[in-house]
C-alpha atoms as a PDB file:
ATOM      1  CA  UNK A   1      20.791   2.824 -13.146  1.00  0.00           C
ATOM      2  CA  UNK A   2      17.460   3.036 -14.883  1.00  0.00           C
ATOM      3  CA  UNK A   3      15.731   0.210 -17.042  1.00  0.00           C
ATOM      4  CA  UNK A   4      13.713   0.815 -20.053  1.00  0.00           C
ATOM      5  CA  UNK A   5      11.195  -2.269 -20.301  1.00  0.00           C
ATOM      6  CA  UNK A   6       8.789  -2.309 -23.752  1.00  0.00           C
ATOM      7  CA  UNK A   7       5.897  -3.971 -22.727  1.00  0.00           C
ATOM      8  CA  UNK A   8       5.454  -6.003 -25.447  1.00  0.00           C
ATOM      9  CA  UNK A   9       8.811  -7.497 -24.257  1.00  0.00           C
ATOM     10  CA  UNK A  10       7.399  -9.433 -21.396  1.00  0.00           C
ATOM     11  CA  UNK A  11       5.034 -12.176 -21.039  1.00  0.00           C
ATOM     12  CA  UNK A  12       1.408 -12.428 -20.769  1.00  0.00           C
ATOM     13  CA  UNK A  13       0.918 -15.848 -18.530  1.00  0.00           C
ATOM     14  CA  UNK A  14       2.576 -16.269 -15.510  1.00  0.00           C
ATOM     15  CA  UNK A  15       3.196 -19.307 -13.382  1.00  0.00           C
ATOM     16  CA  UNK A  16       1.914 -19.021  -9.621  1.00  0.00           C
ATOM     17  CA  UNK A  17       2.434 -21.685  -7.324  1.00  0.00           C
ATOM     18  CA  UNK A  18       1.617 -24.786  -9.231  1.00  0.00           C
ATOM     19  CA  UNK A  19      -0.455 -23.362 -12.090  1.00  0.00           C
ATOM     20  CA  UNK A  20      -0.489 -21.175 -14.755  1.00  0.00           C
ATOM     21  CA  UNK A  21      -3.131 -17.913 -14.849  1.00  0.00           C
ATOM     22  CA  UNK A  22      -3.892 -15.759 -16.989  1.00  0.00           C
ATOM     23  CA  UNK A  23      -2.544 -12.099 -16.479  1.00  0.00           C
ATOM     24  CA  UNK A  24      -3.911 -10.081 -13.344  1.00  0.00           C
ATOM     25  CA  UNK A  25      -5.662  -7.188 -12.918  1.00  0.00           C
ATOM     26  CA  UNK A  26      -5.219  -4.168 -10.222  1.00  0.00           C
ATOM     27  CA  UNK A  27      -6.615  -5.940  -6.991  1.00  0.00           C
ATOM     28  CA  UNK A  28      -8.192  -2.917  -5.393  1.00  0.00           C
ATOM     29  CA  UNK A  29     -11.296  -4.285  -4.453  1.00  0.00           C
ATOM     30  CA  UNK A  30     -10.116  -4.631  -1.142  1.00  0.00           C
ATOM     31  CA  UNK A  31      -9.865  -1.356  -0.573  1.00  0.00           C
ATOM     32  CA  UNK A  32     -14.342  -1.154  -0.246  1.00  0.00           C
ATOM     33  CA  UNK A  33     -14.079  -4.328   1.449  1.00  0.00           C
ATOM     34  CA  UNK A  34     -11.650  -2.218   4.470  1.00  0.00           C
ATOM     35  CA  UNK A  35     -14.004   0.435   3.893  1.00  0.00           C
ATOM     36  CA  UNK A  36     -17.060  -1.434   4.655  1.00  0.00           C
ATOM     37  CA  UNK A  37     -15.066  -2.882   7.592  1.00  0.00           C
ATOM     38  CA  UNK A  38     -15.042   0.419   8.964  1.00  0.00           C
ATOM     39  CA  UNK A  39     -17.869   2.042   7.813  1.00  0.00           C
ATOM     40  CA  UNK A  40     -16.195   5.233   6.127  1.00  0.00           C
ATOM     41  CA  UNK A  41     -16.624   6.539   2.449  1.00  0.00           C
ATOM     42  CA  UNK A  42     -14.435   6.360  -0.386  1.00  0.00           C
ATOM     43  CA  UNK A  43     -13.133   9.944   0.249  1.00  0.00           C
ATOM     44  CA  UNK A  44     -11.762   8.929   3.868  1.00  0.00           C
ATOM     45  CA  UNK A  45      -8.104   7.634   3.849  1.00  0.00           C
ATOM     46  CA  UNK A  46      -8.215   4.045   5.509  1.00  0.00           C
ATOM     47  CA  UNK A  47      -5.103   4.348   7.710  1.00  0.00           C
ATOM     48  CA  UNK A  48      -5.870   8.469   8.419  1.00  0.00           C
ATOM     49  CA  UNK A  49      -9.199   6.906   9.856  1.00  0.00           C
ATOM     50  CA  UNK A  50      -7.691   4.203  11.705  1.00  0.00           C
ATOM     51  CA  UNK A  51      -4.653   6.256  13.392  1.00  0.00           C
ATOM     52  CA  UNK A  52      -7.148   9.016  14.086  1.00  0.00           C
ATOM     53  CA  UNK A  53      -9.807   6.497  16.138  1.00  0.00           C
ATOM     54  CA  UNK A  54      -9.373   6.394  20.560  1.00  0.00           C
ATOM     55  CA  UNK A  55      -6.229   3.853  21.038  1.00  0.00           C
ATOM     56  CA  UNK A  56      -8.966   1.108  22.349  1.00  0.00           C
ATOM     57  CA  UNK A  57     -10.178   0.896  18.462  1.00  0.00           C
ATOM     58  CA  UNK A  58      -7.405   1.403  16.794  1.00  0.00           C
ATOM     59  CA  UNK A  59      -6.575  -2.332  17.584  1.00  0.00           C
ATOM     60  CA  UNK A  60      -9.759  -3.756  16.441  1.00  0.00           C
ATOM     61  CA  UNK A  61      -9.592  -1.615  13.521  1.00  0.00           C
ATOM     62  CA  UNK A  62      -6.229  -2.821  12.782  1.00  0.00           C
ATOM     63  CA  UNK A  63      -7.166  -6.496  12.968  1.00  0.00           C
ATOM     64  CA  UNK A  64     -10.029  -5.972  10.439  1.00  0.00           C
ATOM     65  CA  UNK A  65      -7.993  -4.374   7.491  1.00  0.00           C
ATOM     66  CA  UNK A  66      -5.086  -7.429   8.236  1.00  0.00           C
ATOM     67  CA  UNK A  67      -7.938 -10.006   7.694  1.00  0.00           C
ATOM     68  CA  UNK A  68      -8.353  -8.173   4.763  1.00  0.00           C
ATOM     69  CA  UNK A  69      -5.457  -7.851   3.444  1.00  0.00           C
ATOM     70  CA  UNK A  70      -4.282 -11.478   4.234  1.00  0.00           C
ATOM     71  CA  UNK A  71      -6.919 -12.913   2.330  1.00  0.00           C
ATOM     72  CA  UNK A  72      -6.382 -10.990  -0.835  1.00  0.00           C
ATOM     73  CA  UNK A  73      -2.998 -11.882  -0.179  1.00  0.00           C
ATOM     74  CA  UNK A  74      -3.841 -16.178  -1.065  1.00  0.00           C
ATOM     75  CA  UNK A  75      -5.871 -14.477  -3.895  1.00  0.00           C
ATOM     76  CA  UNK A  76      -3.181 -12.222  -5.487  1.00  0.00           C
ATOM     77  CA  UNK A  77      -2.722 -13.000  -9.188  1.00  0.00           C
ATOM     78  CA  UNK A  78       0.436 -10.636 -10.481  1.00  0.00           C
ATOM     79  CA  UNK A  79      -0.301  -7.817 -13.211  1.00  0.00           C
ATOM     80  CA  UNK A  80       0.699  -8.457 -16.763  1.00  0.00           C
ATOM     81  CA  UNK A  81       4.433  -8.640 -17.158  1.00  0.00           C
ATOM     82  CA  UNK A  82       5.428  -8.262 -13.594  1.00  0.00           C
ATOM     83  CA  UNK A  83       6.870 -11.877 -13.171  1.00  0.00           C
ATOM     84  CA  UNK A  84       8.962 -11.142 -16.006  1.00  0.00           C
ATOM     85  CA  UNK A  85      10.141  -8.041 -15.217  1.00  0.00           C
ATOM     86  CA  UNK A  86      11.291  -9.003 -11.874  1.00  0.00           C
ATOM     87  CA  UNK A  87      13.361 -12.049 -13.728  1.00  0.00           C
ATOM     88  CA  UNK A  88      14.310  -9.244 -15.855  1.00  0.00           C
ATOM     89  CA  UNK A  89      15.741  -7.343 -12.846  1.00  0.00           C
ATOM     90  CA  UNK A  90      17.236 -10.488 -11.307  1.00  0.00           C
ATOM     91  CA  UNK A  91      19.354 -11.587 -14.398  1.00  0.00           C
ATOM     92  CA  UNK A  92      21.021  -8.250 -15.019  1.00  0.00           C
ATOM     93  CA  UNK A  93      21.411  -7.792 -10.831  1.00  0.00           C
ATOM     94  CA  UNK A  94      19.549  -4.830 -10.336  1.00  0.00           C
ATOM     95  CA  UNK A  95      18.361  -4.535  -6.760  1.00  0.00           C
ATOM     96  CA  UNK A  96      14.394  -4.019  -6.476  1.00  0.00           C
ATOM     97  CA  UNK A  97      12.363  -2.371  -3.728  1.00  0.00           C
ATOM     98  CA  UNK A  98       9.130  -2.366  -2.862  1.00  0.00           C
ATOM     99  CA  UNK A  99       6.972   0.639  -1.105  1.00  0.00           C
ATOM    100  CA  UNK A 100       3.836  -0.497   0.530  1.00  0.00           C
ATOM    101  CA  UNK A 101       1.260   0.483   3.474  1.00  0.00           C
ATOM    102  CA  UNK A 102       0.415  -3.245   3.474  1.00  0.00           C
ATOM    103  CA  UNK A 103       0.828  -4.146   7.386  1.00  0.00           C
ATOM    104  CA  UNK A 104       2.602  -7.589   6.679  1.00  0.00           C
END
C-alpha cells in the first residue's frame, strides 16, 4: 500500500515531551561533530573510517560517535509534519519502518 501525504495536510507544531516546539530542522550537525571526533574530512564516510581502523580503535572510535549520537538524541526536535504523519500512519494501520546507521 502506498500513502500520498500533501504537505500542507499536516501540522506545523509538534508536542515533545511536555512542550510544544516549533517545527525541526535536518539535525546533521552531528555529523562534523563525529568528524572532528575522528579527525577525518567531510569526503571520508564515518563508519568506512571506523570499520577500516586496527580492532584496538575501532572501540574507542565507536564510543565517540555513540556520545555523539546520544546527545543529539535528548536534543532531537522532529521535522515539520513528521508527528503527524506517523499519527497519520497509525490511524489507518499502516505498519512503519525505520532504516538507520544510528548504533542505538
Amino acid at each position: 500500500m502506498y500513502v500520498h501525504i500533501t504537505y500542507s495536510t499536516l501540522n506545523r507544531k509538534y508536542q515533545t515531551t511536555n512542550h510544544w516546539t516549533q517545527e525541526g530542522e535536518p539535525q546533521n550537525y552531528m555529523f562534523g561533530e563525529m568528524r572532528a571526533a575522528l579527525n577525518i574530512t567531510k569526503e571520508v564516510d564515518i563508519l568506512d573510517h571506523v570499520h577500516a581502523l586496527p580492532d584496538a580503535e575501532q572501540s574507542e572510535a565507536f564510543a565517540k560517535i555513540q556520545a555523539i549520537e546520544r546527545e543529539a538524541m535528548e536534543k532531537q526536535i522532529p521535522q515539520a509534519g513528521l508527528v503527524s504523519l506517523m499519527e497519520y500512519l497509525d490511524e489507518k494501520g499502516i505498519h512503519k519502518g525505520i532504516c538507520t546507521r544510528n548504533f542505538e
